[in-house]
Protein backbone atom coordinates (compact mmCIF):
# COMPACT_ATOMS: atom_id res chain seq x y z
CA UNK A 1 27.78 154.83 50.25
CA UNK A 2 26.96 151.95 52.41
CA UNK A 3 27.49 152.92 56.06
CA UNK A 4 28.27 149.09 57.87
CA UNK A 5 27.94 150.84 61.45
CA UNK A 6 29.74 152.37 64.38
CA UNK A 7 33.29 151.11 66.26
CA UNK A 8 33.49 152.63 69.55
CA UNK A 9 35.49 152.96 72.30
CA UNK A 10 36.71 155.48 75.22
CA UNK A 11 37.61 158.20 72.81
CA UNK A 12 34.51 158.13 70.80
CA UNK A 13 33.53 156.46 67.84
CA UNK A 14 34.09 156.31 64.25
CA UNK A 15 31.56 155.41 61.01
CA UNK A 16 33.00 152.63 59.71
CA UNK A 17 31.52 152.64 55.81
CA UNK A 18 32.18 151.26 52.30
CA UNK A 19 31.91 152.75 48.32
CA UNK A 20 31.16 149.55 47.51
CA UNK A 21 28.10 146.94 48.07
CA UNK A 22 27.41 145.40 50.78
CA UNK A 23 29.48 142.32 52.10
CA UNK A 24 28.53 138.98 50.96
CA UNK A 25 26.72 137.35 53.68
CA UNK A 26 29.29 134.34 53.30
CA UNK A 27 32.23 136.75 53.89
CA UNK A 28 30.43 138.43 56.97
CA UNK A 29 29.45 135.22 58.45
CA UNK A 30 33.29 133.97 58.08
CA UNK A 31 35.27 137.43 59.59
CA UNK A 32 32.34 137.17 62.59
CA UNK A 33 32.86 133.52 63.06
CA UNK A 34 36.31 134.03 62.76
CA UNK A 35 36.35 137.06 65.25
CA UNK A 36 33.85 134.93 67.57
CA UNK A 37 36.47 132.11 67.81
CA UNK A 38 39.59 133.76 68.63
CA UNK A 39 37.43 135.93 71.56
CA UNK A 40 36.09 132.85 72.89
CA UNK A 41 39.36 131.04 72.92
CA UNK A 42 41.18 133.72 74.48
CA UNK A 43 38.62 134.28 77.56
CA UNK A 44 37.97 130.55 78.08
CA UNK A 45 41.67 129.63 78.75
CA UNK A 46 42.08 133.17 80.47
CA UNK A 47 39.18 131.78 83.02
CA UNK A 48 40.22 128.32 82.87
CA UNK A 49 43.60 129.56 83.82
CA UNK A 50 42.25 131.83 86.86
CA UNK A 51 40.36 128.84 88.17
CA UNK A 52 42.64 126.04 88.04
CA UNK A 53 43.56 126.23 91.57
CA UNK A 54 40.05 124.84 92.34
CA UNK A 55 40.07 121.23 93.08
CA UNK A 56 38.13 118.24 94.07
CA UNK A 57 34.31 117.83 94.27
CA UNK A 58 32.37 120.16 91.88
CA UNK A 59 35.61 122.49 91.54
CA UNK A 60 37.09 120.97 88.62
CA UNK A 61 33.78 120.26 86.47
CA UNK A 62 32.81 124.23 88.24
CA UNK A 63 35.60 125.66 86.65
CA UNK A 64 35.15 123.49 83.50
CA UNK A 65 31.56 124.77 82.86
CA UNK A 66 32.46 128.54 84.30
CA UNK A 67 35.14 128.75 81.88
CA UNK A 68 33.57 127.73 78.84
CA UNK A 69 30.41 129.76 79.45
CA UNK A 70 32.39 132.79 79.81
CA UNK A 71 34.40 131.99 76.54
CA UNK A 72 30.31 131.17 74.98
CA UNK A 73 29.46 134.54 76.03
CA UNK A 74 32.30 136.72 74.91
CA UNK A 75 32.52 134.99 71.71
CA UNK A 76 28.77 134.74 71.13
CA UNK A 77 28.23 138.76 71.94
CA UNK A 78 31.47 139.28 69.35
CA UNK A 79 29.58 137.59 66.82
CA UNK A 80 26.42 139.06 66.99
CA UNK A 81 28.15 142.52 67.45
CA UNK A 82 30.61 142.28 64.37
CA UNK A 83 28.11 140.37 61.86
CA UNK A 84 25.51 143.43 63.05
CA UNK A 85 27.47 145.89 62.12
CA UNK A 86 29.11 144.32 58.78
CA UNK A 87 25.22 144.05 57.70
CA UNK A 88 25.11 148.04 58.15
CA UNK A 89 23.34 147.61 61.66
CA UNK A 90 23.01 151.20 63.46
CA UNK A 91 24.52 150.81 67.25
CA UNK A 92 21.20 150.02 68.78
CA UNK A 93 21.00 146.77 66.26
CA UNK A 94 24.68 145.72 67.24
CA UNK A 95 23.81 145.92 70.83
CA UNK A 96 20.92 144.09 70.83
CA UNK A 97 22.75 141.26 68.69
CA UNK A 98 25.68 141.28 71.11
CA UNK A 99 23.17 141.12 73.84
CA UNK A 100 21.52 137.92 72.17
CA UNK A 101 24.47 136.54 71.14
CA UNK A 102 26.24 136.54 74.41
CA UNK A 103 23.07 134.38 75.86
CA UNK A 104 23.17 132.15 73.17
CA UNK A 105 27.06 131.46 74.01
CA UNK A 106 26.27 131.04 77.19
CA UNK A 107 23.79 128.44 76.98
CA UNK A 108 26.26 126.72 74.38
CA UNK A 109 29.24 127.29 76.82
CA UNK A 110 27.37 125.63 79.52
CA UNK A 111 26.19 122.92 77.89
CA UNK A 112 30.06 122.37 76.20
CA UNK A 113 31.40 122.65 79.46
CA UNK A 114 29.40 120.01 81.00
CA UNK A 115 29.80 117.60 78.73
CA UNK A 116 33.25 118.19 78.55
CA UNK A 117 33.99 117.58 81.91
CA UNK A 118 31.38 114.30 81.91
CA UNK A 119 33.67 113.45 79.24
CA UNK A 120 36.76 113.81 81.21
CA UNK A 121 35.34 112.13 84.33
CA UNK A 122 34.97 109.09 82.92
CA UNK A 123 37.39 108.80 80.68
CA UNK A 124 39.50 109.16 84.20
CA UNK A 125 37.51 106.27 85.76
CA UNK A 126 38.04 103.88 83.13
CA UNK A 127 41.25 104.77 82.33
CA UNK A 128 41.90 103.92 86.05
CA UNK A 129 39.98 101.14 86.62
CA UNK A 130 42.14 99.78 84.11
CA UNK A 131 45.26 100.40 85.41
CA UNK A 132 44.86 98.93 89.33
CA UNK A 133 44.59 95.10 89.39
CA UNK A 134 41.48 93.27 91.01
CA UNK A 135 42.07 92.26 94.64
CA UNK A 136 41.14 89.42 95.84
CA UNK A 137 41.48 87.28 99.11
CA UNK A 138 40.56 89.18 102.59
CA UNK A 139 41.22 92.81 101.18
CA UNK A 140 38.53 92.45 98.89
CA UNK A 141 36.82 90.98 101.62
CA UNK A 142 37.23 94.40 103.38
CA UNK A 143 34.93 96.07 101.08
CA UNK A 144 30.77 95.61 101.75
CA UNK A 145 30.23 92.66 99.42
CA UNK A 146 33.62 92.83 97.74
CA UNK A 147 32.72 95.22 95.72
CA UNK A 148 34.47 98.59 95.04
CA UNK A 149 35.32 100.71 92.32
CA UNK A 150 38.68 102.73 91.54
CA UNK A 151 38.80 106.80 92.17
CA UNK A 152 41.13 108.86 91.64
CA UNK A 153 41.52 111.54 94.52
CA UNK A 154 42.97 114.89 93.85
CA UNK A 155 46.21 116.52 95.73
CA UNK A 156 44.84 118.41 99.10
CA UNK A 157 41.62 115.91 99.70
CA UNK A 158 41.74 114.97 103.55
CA UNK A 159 41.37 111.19 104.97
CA UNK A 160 41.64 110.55 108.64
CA UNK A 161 42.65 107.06 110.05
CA UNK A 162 42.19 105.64 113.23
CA UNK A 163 44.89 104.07 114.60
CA UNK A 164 47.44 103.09 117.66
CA UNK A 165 49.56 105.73 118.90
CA UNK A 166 52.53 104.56 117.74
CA UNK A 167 50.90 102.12 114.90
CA UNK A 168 51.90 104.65 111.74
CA UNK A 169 50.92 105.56 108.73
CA UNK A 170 49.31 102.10 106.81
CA UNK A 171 47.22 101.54 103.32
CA UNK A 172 43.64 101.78 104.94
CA UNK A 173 41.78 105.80 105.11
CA UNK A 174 38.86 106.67 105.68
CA UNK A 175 36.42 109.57 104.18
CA UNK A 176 34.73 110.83 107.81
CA UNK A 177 36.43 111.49 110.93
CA UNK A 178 35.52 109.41 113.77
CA UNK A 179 34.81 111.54 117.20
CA UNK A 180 35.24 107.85 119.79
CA UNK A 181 37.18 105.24 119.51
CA UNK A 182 34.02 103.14 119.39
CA UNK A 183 32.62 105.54 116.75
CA UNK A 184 36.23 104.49 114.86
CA UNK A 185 34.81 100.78 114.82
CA UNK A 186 31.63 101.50 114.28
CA UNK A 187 32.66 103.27 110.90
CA UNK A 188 35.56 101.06 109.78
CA UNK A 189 35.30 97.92 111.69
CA UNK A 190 38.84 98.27 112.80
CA UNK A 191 38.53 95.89 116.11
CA UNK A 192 37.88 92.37 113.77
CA UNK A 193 41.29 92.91 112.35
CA UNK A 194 43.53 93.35 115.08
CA UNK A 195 43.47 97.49 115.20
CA UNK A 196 43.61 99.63 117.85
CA UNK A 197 42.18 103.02 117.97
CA UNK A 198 43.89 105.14 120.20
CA UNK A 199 44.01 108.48 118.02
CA UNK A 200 42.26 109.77 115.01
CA UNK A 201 45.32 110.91 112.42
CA UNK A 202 44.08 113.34 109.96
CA UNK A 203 46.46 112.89 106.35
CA UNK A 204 46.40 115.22 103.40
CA UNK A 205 47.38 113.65 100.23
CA UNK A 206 50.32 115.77 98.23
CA UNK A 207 49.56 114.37 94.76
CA UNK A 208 47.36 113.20 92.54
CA UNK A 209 46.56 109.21 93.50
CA UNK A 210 44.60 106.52 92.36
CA UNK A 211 42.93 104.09 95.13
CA UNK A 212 40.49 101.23 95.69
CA UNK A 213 36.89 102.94 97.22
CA UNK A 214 34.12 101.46 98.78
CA UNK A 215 32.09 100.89 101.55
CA UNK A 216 33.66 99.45 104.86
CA UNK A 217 32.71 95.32 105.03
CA UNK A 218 30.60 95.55 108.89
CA UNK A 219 31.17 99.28 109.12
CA UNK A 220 28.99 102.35 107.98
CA UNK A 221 31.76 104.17 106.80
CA UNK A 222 33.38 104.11 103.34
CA UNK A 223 37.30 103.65 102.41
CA UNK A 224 39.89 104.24 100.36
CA UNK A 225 43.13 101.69 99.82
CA UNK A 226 45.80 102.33 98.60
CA UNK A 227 47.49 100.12 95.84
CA UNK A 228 49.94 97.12 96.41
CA UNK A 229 53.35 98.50 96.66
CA UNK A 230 52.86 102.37 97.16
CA UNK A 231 54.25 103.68 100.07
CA UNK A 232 51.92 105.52 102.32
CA UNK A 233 54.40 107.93 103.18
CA UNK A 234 55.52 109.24 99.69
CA UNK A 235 52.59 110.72 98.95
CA UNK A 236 50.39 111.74 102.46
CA UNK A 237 51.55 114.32 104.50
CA UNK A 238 50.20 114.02 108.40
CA UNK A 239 48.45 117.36 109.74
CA UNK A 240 46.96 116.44 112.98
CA UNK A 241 46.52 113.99 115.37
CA UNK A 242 43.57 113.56 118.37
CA UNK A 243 43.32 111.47 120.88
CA UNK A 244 40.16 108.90 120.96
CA UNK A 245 38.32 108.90 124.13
């Protein structure tokens, strides 16, 4: 009798054996593999699901990378497990296999991950480079050189603008808050065309959107435009408002 090892759980465990000769490696390699796959699959879009809520910055590429090195690790550890004890691996074997084979799909799931979202990130960029039109004339002139690129900013990211009190909402945000009105010009150059700066209006936008980004032509700070024809309004949601001293 060939004895192909151990399945265990809360209420004990049972010999799982065979009559017959051992597996052929080919056929334990494929029910492993086959195991190792459906366990990954399952826990990487189980954490991918849990972590979705994470956004902008390193959140999305985070979750990315989290989620596929947990999905590495389950799957890896399955495969070492099951292929252990198809072999006729005792329990210790199978543990140690699962052990290795859950840092092996790690390292994998990290790597995958990564790349992955590199993948994504750029595909994003030049996918929406492609899609805004160049500007030209004084609102390219806006930008340090003229030269900008296009970035697309995630639902919830803050911009602040500052602004005359009863100027509204325009196309023009900026990245960092200003604390004086001459710490508003300083940053965005706002005084050379014709803006006051009065109060410091912080917006939150409430969906994905795609905008011009660069640094601020005689300012220090950076900004974000918004494309010709896309009302301010429809898609940035005021949450505060300050007075400049």
């Amino acid at each position: 009798m060939h004895h192909y090892g151990s399945l265990c759980n809360k209420g004990g465990c049972v010999q799982v054996s065979s009559d017959g000769p051992p597996l052929p490696s080919w056929v334990r390699t494929g029910i492993a593999t086959a195991a190792s796959v459906i366990t990954q699959t399952v826990v990487t879009g189980g954490t991918f699901v849990g972590c979705t809520a994470i956004t902008g910055g390193w959140g999305a590429p985070a979750c990315a990378v989290g989620s596929w090195a947990a999905g590495g690790a389950a799957g890896g550890a399955t495969y070492g497990w099951l292929d252990s004890v198809l072999s006729g691996g005792n329990d210790a074997d199978a543990a140690s296999a699962a052990a290795n084979g859950a840092l092996v799909g790690t390292a994998a799931g990290v790597v995958g991950g990564g790349a992955g979202a590199a993948g994504s990130k750029i595909l994003g960029t030049i996918a929406a480079r492609a899609a805004l039109p160049k500007l030209v004339g004084s609102i390219a002139d806006s930008f340090a050189g003229g030269a900008y690129t296009t970035q697309t900013s995630r639902a919830g990211t803050t911009f602040y603008r500052a602004e005359g009190a009863k100027q509204g909402i325009g196309s023009f945000f900026g990245f960092a808050k200003p604390a004086t009105a001459s710490d508003a010009d300083k940053l965005y150059n706002i005084v050379k065309w014709g803006n006051n700066a009065d109060v410091v209006t912080t917006y939150r936008l409430t969906q994905d959107t795609t905008m011009y980004v660069g640094d601020v032509a005689g300012g220090t700070g950076r900004q974000a435009l918004l494309p010709r024809g896309t009302d301010p309004g429809s898609i940035f949601a005021q949450i505060d408002q300050e007075s400049l001293p």
